[in-house]
C-alpha atoms as a PDB file:
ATOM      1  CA  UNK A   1    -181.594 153.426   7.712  1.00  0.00           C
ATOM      2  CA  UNK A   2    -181.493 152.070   3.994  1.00  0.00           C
ATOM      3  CA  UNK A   3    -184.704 151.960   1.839  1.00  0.00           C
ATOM      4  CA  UNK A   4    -185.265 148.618   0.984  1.00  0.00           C
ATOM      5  CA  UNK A   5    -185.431 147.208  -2.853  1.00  0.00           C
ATOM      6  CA  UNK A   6    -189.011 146.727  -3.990  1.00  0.00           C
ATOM      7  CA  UNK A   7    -190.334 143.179  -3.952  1.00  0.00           C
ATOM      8  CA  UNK A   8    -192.178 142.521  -7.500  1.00  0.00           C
ATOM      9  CA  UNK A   9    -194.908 140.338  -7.863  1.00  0.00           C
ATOM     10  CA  UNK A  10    -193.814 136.502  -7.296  1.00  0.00           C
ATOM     11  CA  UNK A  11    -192.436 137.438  -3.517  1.00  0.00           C
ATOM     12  CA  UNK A  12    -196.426 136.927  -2.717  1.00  0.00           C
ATOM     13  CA  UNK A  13    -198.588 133.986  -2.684  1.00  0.00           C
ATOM     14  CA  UNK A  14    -201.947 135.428  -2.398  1.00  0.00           C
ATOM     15  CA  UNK A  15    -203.620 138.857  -3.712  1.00  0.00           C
ATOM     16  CA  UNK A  16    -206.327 140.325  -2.997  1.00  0.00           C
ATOM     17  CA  UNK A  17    -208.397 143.469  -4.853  1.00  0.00           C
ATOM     18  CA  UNK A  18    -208.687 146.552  -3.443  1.00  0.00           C
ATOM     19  CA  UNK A  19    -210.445 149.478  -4.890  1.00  0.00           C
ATOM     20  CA  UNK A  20    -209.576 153.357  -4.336  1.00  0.00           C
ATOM     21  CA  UNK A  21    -212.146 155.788  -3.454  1.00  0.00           C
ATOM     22  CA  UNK A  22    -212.598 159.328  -4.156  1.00  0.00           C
ATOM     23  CA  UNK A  23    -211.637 160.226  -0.425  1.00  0.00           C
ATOM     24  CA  UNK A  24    -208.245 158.623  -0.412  1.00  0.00           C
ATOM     25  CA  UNK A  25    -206.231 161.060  -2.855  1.00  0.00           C
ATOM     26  CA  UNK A  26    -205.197 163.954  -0.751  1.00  0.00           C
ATOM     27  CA  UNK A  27    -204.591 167.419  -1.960  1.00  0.00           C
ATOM     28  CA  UNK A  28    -201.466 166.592  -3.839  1.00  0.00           C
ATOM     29  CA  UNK A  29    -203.403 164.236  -6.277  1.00  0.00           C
ATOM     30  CA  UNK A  30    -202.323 160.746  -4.615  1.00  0.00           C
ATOM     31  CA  UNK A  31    -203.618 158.363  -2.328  1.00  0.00           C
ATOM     32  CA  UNK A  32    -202.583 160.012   1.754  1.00  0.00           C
ATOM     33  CA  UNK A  33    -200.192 157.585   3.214  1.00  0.00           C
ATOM     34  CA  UNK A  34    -202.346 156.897   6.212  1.00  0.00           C
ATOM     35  CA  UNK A  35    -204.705 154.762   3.589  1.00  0.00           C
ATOM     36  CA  UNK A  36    -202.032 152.386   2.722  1.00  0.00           C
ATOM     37  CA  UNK A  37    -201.627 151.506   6.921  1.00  0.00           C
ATOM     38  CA  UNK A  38    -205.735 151.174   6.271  1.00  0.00           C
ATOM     39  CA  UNK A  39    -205.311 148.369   2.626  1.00  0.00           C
ATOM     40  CA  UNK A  40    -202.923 146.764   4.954  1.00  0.00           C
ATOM     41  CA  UNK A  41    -205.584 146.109   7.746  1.00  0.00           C
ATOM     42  CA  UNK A  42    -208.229 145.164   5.208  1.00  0.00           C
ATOM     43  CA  UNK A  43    -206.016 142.799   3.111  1.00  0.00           C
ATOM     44  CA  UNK A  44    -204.842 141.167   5.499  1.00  0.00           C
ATOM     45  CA  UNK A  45    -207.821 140.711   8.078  1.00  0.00           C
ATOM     46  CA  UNK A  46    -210.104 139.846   5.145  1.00  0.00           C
ATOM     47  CA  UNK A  47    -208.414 137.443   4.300  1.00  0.00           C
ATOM     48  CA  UNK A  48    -207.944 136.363   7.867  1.00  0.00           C
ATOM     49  CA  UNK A  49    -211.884 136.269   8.140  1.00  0.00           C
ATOM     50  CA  UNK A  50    -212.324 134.066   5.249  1.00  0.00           C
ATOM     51  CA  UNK A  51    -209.613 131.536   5.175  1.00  0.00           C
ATOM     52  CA  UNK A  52    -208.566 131.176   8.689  1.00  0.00           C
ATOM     53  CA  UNK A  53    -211.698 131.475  10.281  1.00  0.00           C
ATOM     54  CA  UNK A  54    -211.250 134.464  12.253  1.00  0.00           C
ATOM     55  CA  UNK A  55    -214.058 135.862  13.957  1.00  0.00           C
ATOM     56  CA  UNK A  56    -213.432 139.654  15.029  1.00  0.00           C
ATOM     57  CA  UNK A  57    -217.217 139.718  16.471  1.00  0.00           C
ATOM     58  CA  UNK A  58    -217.608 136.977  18.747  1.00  0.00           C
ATOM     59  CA  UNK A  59    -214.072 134.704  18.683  1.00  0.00           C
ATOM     60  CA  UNK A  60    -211.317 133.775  21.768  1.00  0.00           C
ATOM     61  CA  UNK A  61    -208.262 135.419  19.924  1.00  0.00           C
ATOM     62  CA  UNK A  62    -208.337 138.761  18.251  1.00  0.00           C
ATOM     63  CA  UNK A  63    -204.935 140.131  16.645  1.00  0.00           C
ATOM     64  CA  UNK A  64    -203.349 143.392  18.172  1.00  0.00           C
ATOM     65  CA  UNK A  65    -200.899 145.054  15.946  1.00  0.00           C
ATOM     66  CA  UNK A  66    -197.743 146.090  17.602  1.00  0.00           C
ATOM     67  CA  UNK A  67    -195.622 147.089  14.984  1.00  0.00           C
ATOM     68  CA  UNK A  68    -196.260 148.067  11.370  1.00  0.00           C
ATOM     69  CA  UNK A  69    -193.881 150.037   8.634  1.00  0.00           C
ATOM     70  CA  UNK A  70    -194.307 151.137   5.222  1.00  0.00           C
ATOM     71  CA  UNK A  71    -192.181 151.866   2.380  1.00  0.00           C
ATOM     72  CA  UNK A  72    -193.322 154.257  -0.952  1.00  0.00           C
ATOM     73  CA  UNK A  73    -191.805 153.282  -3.897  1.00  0.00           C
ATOM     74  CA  UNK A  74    -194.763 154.872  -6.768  1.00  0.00           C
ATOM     75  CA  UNK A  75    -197.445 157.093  -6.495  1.00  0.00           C
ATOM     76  CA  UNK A  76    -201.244 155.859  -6.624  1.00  0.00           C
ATOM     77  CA  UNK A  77    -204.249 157.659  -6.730  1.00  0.00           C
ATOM     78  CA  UNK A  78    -208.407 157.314  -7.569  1.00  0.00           C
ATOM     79  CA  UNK A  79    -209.636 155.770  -9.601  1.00  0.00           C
ATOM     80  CA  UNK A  80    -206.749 153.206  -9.435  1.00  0.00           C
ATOM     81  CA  UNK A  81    -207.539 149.063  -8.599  1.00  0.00           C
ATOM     82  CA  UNK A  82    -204.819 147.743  -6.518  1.00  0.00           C
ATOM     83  CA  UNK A  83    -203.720 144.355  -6.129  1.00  0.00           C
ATOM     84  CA  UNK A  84    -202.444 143.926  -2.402  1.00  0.00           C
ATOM     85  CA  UNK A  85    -199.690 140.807  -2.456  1.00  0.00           C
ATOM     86  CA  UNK A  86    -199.790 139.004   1.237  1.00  0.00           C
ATOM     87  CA  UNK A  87    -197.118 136.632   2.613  1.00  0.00           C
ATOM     88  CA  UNK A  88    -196.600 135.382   6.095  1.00  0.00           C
ATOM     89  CA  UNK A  89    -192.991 136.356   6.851  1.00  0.00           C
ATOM     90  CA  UNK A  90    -192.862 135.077  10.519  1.00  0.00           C
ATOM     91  CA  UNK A  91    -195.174 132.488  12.324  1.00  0.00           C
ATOM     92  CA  UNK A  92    -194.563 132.391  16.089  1.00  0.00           C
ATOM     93  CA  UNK A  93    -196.435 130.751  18.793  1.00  0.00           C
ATOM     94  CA  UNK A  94    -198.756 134.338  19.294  1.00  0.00           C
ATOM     95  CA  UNK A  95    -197.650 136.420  16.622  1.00  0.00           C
ATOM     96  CA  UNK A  96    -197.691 136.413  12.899  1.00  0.00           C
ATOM     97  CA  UNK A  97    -195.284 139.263  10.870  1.00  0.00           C
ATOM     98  CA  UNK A  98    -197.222 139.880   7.486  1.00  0.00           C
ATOM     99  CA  UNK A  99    -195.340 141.391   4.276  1.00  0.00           C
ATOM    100  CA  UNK A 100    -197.924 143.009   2.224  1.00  0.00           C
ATOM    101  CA  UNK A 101    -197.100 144.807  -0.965  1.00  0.00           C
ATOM    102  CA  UNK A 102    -199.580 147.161  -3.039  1.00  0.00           C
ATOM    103  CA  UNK A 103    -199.725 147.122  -6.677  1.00  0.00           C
ATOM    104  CA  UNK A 104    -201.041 149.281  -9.297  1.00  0.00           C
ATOM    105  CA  UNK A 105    -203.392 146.706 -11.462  1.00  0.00           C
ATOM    106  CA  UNK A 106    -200.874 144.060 -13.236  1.00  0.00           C
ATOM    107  CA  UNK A 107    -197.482 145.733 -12.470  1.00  0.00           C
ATOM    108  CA  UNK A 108    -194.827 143.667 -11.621  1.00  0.00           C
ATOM    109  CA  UNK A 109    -193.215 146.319  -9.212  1.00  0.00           C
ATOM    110  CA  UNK A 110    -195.055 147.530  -5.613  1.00  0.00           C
ATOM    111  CA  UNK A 111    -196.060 150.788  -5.255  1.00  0.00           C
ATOM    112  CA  UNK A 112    -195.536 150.480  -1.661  1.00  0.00           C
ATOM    113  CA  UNK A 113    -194.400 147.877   0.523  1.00  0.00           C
ATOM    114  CA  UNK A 114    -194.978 146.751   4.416  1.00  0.00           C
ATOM    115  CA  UNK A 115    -194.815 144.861   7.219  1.00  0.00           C
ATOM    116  CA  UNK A 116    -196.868 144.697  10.392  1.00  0.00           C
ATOM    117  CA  UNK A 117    -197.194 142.102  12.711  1.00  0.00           C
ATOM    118  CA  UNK A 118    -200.315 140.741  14.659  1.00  0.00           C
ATOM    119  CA  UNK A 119    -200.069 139.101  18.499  1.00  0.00           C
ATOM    120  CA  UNK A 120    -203.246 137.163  18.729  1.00  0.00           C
ATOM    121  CA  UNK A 121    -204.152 137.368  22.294  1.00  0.00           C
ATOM    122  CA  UNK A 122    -207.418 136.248  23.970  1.00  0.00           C
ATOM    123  CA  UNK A 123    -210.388 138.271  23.740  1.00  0.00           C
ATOM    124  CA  UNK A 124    -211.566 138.948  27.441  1.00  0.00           C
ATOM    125  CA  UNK A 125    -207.695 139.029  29.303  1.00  0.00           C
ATOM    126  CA  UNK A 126    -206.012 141.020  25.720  1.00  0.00           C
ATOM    127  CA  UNK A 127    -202.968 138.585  27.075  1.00  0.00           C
ATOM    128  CA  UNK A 128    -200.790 136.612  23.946  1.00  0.00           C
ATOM    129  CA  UNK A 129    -202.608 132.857  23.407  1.00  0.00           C
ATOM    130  CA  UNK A 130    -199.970 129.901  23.910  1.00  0.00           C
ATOM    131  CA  UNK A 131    -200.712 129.112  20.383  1.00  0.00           C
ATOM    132  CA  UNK A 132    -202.363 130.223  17.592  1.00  0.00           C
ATOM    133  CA  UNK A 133    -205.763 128.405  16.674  1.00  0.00           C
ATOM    134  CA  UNK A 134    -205.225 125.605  14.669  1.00  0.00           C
ATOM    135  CA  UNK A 135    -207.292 126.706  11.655  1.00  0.00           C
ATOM    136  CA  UNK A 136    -205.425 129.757  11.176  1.00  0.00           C
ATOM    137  CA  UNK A 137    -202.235 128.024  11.633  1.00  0.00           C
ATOM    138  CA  UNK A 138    -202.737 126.167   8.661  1.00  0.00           C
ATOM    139  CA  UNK A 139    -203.939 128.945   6.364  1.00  0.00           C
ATOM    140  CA  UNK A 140    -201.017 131.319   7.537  1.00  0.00           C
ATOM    141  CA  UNK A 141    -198.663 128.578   6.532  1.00  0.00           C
ATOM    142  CA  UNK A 142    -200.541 128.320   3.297  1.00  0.00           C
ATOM    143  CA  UNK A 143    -198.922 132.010   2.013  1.00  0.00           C
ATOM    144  CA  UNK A 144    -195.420 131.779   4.079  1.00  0.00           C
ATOM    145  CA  UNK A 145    -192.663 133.760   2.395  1.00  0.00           C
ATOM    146  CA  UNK A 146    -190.088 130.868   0.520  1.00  0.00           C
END
């Protein structure tokens, strides 16, 4: 399997801050890898919450993630801010494919780099929804990949 080329900055719409914390570097001096599976999750359903009305407490359709991959192209570590870049790749009836990339504070080039992709299913049954809520429909489109 080939690495993939970094995408810089313009490749997403929408950003959103993330702050390190003193638990995320590991004993090497860098953020573990497990935490950027974590900034991907909190980007992305953050977002979710506030512009597509998503409501992981009480609402019909929750997201499942069913497939998620990450690629490491910089080291980052506390006390760094990142910048985590959000596009919607793939909008399907259920399912939504997110590319999220993480940036070190204003570079142009990802640190990392990631898919995963959400099946919204109902809340009670866990089975895929024959569409996706028309709210969110309309902010996903709002960040689709060109």
């Amino acid at each position: 399997m080939s690495r993939p080329d970094p995408r810089l900055r313009a490749a997403y719409p929408l950003f959103r801050p993330i702050q390190t914390r003193w638990m995320d570097n590991d004993v090497y001096g860098h953020v573990n890898n497990v935490v950027y599976y974590s900034w991907f999750d909190t980007a992305v359903n953050g977002w979710l919450i506030e512009a597509a009305g998503l409501d992981i407490h009480a609402g019909d359709v929750i997201g499942l993630v069913i497939e998620t991959r990450c690629n490491y192209f910089a080291p980052l570590a506390f006390p760094d801010r990142i910048e985590a870049g959000i596009a919607t790749a793939h909008i399907g009836r259920s399912s939504v494919r997110y590319e999220i990339g993480l940036f070190a504070a204003g570079a142009e080039a990802p640190a990392a780099q990631g898919h995963f992709v959400h099946v919204y299913v109902n809340r009670d049954g866990r089975r895929p929804v024959a569409a996706l809520p028309d709210r969110m429909r309309l902010a996903l489109e709002t960040i689709r990949q060109e």
